[in-house]
Protein backbone atom coordinates (compact mmCIF):
# COMPACT_ATOMS: atom_id res chain seq x y z
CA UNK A 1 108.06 97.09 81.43
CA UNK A 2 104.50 96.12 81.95
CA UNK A 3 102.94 96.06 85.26
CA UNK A 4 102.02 92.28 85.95
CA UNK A 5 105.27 91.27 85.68
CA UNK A 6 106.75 93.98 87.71
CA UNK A 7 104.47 93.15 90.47
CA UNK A 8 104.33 89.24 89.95
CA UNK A 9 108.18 89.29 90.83
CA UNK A 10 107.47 91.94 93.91
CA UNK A 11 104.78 90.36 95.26
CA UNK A 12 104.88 86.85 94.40
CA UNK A 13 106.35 85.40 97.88
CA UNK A 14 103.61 87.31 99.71
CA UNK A 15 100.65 86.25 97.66
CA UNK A 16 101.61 82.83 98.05
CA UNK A 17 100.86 83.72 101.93
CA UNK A 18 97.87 85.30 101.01
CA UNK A 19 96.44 82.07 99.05
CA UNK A 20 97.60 79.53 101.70
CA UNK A 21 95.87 81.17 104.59
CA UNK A 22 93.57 83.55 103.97
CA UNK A 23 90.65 81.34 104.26
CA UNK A 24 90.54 80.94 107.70
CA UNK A 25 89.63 83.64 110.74
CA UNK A 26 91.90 85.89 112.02
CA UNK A 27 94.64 84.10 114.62
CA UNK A 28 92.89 83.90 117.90
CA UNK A 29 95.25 86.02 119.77
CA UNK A 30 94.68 89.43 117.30
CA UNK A 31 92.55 92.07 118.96
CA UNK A 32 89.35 93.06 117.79
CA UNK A 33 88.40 97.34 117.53
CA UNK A 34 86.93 96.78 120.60
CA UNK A 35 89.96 95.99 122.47
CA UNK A 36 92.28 98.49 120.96
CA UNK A 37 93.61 101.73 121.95
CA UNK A 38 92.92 105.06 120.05
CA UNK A 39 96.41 104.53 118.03
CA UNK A 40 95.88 100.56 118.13
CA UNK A 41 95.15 99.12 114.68
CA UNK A 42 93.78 95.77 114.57
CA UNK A 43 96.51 93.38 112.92
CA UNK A 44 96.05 90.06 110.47
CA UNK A 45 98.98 88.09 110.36
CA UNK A 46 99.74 85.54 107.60
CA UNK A 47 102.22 83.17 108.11
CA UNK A 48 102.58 80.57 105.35
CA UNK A 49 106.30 78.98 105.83
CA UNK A 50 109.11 81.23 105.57
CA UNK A 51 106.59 83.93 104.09
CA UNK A 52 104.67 85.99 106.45
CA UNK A 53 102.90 89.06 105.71
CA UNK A 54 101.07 91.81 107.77
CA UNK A 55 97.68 93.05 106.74
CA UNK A 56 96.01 96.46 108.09
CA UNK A 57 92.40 97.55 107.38
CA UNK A 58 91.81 101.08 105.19
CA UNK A 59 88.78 102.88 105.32
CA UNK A 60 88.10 105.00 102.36
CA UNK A 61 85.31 107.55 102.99
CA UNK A 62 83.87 105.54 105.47
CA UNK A 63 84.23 102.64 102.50
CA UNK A 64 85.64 99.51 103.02
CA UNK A 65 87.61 98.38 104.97
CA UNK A 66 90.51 97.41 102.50
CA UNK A 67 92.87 94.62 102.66
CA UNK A 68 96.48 96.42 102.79
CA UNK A 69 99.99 95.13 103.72
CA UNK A 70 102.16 96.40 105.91
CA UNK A 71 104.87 97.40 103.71
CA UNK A 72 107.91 99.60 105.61
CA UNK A 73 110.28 98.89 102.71
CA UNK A 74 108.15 101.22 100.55
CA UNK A 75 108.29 104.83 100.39
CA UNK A 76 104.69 105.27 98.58
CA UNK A 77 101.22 103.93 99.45
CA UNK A 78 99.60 101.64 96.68
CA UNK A 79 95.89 101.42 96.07
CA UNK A 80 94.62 98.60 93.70
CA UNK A 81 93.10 100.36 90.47
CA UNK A 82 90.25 98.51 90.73
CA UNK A 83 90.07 99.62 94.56
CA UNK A 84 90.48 103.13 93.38
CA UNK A 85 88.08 103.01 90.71
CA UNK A 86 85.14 101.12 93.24
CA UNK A 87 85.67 104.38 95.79
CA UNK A 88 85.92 107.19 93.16
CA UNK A 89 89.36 108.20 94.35
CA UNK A 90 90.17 111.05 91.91
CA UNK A 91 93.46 111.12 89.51
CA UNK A 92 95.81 113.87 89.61
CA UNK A 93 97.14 113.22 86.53
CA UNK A 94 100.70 113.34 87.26
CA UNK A 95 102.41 109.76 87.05
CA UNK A 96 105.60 109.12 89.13
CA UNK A 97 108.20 106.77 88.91
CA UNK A 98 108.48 103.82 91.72
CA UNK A 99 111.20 101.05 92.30
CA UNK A 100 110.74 97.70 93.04
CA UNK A 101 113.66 94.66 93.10
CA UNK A 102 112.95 94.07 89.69
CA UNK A 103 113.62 97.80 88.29
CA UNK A 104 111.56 101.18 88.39
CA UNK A 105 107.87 101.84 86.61
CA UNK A 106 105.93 104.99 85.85
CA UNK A 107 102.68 104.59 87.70
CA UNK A 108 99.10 107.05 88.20
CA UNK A 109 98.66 109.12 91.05
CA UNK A 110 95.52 109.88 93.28
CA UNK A 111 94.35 112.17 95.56
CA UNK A 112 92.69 110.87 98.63
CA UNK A 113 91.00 113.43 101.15
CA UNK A 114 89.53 110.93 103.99
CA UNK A 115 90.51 107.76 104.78
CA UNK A 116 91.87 105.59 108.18
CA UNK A 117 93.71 102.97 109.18
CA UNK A 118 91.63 101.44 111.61
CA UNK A 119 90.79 103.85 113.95
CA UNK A 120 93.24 106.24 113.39
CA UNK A 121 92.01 108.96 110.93
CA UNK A 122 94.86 109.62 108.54
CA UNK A 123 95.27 113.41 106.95
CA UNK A 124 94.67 113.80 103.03
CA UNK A 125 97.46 112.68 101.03
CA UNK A 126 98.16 111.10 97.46
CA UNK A 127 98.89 107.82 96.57
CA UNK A 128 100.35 105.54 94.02
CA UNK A 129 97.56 102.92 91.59
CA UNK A 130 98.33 99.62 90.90
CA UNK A 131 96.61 97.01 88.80
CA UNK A 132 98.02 94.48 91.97
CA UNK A 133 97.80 90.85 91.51
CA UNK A 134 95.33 88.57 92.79
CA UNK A 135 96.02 84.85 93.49
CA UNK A 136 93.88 82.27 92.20
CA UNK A 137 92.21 81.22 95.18
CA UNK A 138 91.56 83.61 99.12
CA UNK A 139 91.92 87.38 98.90
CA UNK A 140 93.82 89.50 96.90
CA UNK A 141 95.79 92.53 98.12
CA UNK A 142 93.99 95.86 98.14
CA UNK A 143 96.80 97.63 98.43
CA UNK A 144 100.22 98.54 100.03
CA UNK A 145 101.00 100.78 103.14
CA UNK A 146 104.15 102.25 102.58
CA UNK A 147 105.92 104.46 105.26
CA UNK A 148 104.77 107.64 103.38
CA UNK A 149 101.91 107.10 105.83
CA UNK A 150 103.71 104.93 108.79
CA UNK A 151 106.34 108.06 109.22
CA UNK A 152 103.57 110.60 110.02
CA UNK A 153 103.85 108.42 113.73
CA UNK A 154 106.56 109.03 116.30
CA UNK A 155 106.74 105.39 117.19
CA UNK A 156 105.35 102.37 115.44
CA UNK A 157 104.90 98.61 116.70
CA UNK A 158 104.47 95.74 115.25
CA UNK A 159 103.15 93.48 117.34
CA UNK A 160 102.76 89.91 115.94
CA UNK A 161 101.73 87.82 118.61
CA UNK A 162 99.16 89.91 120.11
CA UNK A 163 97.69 91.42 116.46
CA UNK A 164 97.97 94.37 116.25
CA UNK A 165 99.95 97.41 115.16
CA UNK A 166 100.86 100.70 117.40
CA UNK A 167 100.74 103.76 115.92
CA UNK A 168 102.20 106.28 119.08
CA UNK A 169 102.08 110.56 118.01
């Protein structure tokens, strides 16, 4: 199975979000870094219908930051190749096989030794490349933040309406 198509069908209801709304700011009541807490990650909400999607910034090396969605259903992080490839993250050269609802895929894995979500400095870890989608129009997805990374917190929020997400130790 090729990868477009295996990420068309995954992520098609989301990048519709992404290409209806993306061109305007940030909803007014999402925080800013200035206003957050240590564990407080600034939160972009897109909410196109019955579609919404949750979008987290990644810093790479002090790189970016990196358009990612919030993805709890998925056990691995996903970094764009073309993300991967811009940063220098390096391959390990083992490939691993990830589901999706339209069946499973072999896909690359990298190695990345310092990166963040927002302010919260995440520990080195590996992490599954992509060649994601991009809609026509707005901004594409950089990549995917699975739980791999989410479960390293005792407690995580979600906060919609106020923007942003709680990571608690």
């Amino acid at each position: 199975m090729s990868r477009r198509p295996f990420l068309l069908a995954l992520l098609l209801p989301f990048l519709a979000a992404c290409v209806v709304t993306t061109s305007g700011a940030p909803p007014e009541a999402a925080q800013t870094p200035d206003d957050l807490g240590s564990g407080e990650v600034p939160l972009r909400v897109l909410d196109a219908g019955e579609s919404t999607l949750a979008l987290v910034p990644v810093m790479f090396a002090g790189r970016g930051p990196y358009l990612f969605a919030l993805d709890t259903g998925a056990s691995n992080t996903v970094v764009d190749t073309s993300v991967a490839d811009e940063i220098g993250l390096e391959r390990t050269g083992e490939r691993r096989e990830v589901s999706g609802v339209v069946g499973r895929q072999s896909v690359e894995i990298a190695r990345v030794e310092q990166w963040s979500l927002g302010p919260v400095e995440l520990g080195p870890g590996e992490v599954a490349l992509l060649d994601l989608p991009a809609p026509e129009q707005g901004e594409g997805l950089q990549g995917l933040l699975g739980s791999d990374v989410l479960s390293g917190s005792g407690a995580v929020t979600v906060d919609y309406e106020a923007g942003v997400l709680r990571l608690d130790p």
